[in-house]
Protein backbone atom coordinates (compact mmCIF):
# COMPACT_ATOMS: atom_id res chain seq x y z
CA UNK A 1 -41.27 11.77 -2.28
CA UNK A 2 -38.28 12.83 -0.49
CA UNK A 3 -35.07 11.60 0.41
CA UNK A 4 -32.74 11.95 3.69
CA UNK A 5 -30.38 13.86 3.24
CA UNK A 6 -27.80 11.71 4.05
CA UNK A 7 -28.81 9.04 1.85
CA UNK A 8 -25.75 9.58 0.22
CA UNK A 9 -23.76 9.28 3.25
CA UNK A 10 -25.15 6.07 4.49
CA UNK A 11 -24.86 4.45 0.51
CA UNK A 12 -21.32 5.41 0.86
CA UNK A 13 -20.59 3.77 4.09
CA UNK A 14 -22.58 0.77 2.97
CA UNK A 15 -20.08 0.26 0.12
CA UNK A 16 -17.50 1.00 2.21
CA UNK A 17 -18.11 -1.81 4.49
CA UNK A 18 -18.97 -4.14 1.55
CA UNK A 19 -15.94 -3.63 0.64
CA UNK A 20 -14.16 -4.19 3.79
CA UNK A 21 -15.76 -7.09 4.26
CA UNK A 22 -14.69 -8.72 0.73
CA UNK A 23 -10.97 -7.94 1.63
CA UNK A 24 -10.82 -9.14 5.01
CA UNK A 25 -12.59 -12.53 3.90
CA UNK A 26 -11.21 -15.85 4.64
CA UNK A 27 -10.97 -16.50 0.86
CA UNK A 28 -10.77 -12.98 0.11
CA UNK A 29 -7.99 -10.91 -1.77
CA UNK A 30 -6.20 -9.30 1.23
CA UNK A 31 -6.09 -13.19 2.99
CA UNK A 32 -4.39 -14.40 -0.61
CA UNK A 33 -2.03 -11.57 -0.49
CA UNK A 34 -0.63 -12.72 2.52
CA UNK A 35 -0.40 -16.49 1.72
CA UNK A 36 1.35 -15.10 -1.32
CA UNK A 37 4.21 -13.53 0.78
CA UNK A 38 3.93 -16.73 3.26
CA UNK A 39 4.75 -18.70 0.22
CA UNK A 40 7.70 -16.29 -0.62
CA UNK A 41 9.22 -16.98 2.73
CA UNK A 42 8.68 -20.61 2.44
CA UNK A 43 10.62 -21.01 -1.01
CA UNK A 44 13.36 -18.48 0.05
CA UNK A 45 13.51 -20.68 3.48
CA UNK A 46 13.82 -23.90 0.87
CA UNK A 47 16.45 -22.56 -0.78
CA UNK A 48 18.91 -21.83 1.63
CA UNK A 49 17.74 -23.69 4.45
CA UNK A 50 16.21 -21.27 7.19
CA UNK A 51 13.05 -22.09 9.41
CA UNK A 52 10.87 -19.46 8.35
CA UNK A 53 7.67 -20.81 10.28
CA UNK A 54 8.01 -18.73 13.37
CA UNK A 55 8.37 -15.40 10.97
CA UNK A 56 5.17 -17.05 8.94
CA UNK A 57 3.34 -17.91 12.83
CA UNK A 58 4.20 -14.01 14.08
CA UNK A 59 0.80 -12.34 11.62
CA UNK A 60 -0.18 -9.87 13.07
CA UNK A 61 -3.73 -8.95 11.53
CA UNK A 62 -4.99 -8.40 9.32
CA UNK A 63 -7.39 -5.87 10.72
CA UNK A 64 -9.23 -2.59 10.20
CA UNK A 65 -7.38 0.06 11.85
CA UNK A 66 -9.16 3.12 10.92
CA UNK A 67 -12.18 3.80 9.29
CA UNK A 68 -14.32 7.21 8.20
CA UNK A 69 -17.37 7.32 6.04
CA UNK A 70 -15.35 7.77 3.04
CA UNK A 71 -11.92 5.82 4.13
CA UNK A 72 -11.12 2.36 5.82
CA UNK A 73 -6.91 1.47 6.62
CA UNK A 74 -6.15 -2.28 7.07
CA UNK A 75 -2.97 -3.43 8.77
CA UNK A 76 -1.41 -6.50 8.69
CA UNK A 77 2.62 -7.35 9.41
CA UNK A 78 5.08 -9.59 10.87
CA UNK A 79 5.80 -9.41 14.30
CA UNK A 80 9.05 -11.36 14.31
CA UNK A 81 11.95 -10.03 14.77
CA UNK A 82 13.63 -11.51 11.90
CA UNK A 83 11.27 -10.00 9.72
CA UNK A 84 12.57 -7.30 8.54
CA UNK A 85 16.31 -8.89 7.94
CA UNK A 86 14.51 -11.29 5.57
CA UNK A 87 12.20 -8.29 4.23
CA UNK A 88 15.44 -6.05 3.41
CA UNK A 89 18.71 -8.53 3.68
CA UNK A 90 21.41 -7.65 5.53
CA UNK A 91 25.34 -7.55 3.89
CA UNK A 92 28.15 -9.13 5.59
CA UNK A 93 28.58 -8.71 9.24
CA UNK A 94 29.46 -9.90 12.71
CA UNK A 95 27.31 -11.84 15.22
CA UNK A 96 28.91 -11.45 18.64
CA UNK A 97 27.77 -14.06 21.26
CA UNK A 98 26.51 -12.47 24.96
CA UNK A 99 29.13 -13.93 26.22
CA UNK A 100 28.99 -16.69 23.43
CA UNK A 101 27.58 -18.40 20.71
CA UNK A 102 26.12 -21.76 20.63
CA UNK A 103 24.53 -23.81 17.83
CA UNK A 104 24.70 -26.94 16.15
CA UNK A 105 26.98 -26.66 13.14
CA UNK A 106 24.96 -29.36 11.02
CA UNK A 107 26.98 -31.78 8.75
CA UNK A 108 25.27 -30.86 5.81
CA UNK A 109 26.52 -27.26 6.47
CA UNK A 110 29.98 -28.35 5.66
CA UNK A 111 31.94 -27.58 9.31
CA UNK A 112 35.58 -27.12 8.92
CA UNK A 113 38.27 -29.68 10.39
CA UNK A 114 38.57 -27.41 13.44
CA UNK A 115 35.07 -27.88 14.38
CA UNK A 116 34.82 -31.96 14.43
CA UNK A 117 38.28 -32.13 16.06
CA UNK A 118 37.35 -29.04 19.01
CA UNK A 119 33.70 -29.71 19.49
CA UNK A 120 31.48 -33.03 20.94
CA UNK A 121 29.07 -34.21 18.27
CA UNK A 122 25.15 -33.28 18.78
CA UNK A 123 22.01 -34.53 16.70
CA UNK A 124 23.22 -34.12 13.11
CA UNK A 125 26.41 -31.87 13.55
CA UNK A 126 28.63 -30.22 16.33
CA UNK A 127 27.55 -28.15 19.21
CA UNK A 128 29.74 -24.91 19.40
CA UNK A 129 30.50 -22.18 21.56
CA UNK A 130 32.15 -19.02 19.57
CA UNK A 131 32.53 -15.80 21.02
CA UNK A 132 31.47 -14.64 17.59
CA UNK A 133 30.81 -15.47 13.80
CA UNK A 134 30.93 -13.86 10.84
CA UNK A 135 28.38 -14.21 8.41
CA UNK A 136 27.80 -13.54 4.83
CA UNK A 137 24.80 -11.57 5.10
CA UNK A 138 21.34 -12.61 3.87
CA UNK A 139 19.60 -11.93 0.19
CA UNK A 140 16.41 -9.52 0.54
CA UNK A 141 13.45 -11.57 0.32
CA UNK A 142 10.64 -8.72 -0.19
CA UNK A 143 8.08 -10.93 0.95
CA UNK A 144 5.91 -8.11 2.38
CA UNK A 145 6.36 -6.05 -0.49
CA UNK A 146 5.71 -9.17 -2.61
CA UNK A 147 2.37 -9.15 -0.66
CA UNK A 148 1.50 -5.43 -1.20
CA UNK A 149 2.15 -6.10 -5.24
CA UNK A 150 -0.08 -8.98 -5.26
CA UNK A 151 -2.73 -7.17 -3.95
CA UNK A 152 -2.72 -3.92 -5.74
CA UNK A 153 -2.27 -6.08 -9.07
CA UNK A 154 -5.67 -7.88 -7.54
CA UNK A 155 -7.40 -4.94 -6.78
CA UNK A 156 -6.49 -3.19 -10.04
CA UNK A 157 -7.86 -5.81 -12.15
């Protein structure tokens, strides 16, 4: 009997795309990974009350980006641009309007006495124009990170 020589070659790509597949499955680990960082944004959106849907809606992926007969690269990511100010937080800074700012400052937000007494109500607060605001800065959420954890704690095990 004898074998092709690159049996060995084919086996490996084989397994290779076994493997692949299994990631990139609906239910599969790569899939989970990513609803675990979706889920991230969604309680760090509860908490301080952002809309983190459109970050959640801007997936890119995942896909297979490269493959070799002994390598495959998957690539997934966020294509919002919020993204990575949730990812890595931001400190304390300045928004400056172009030429101003408008948004409703909701009642539940706590608007100062200037606001109501300046500004016509709208829907469930004030609608403002500011030429600028400062902001406290966001807390880093690490959801992609969070996702990249998950998954090599998956993997591993």
């Amino acid at each position: 009997m004898t074998l092709e020589n690159s049996w060995d070659d084919k086996a490996s790509e084989a397994i290779l795309d076994d493997a692949a597949a299994k990631l990139l499955a609906n239910d599969g680990p790569v899939m989970d990974a990513i609803e675990a960082a979706h889920e991230r944004l969604r309680e760090y959106g509860r908490e301080f009350d952002y809309h983190v849907e459109p970050i959640i809606d801007s997936l890119q992926g995942p896909a297979i980006i490269e493959q070799s007969d002994r390598h495959f690269t998957i690539r997934w990511g966020w294509d919002h641009e919020a993204a990575p100010y949730l990812e890595w937080g931001t400190p304390e800074h300045t928004i400056e309007g172009d030429p101003v700012l408008s948004f409703i400052w909701e009642d539940r937000h706590n608007p100062p006495d200037w606001v109501a007494e300046e500004y016509e109500r709208e829907g469930g607060g004030y609608r403002v124009f500011l030429p600028e605001v400062e902001v406290a800065g966001i807390r880093e959420t690490r959801f992609a990170r969070h996702a990249f954890d998950w998954l090599r704690r998956e993997v591993a095990s």
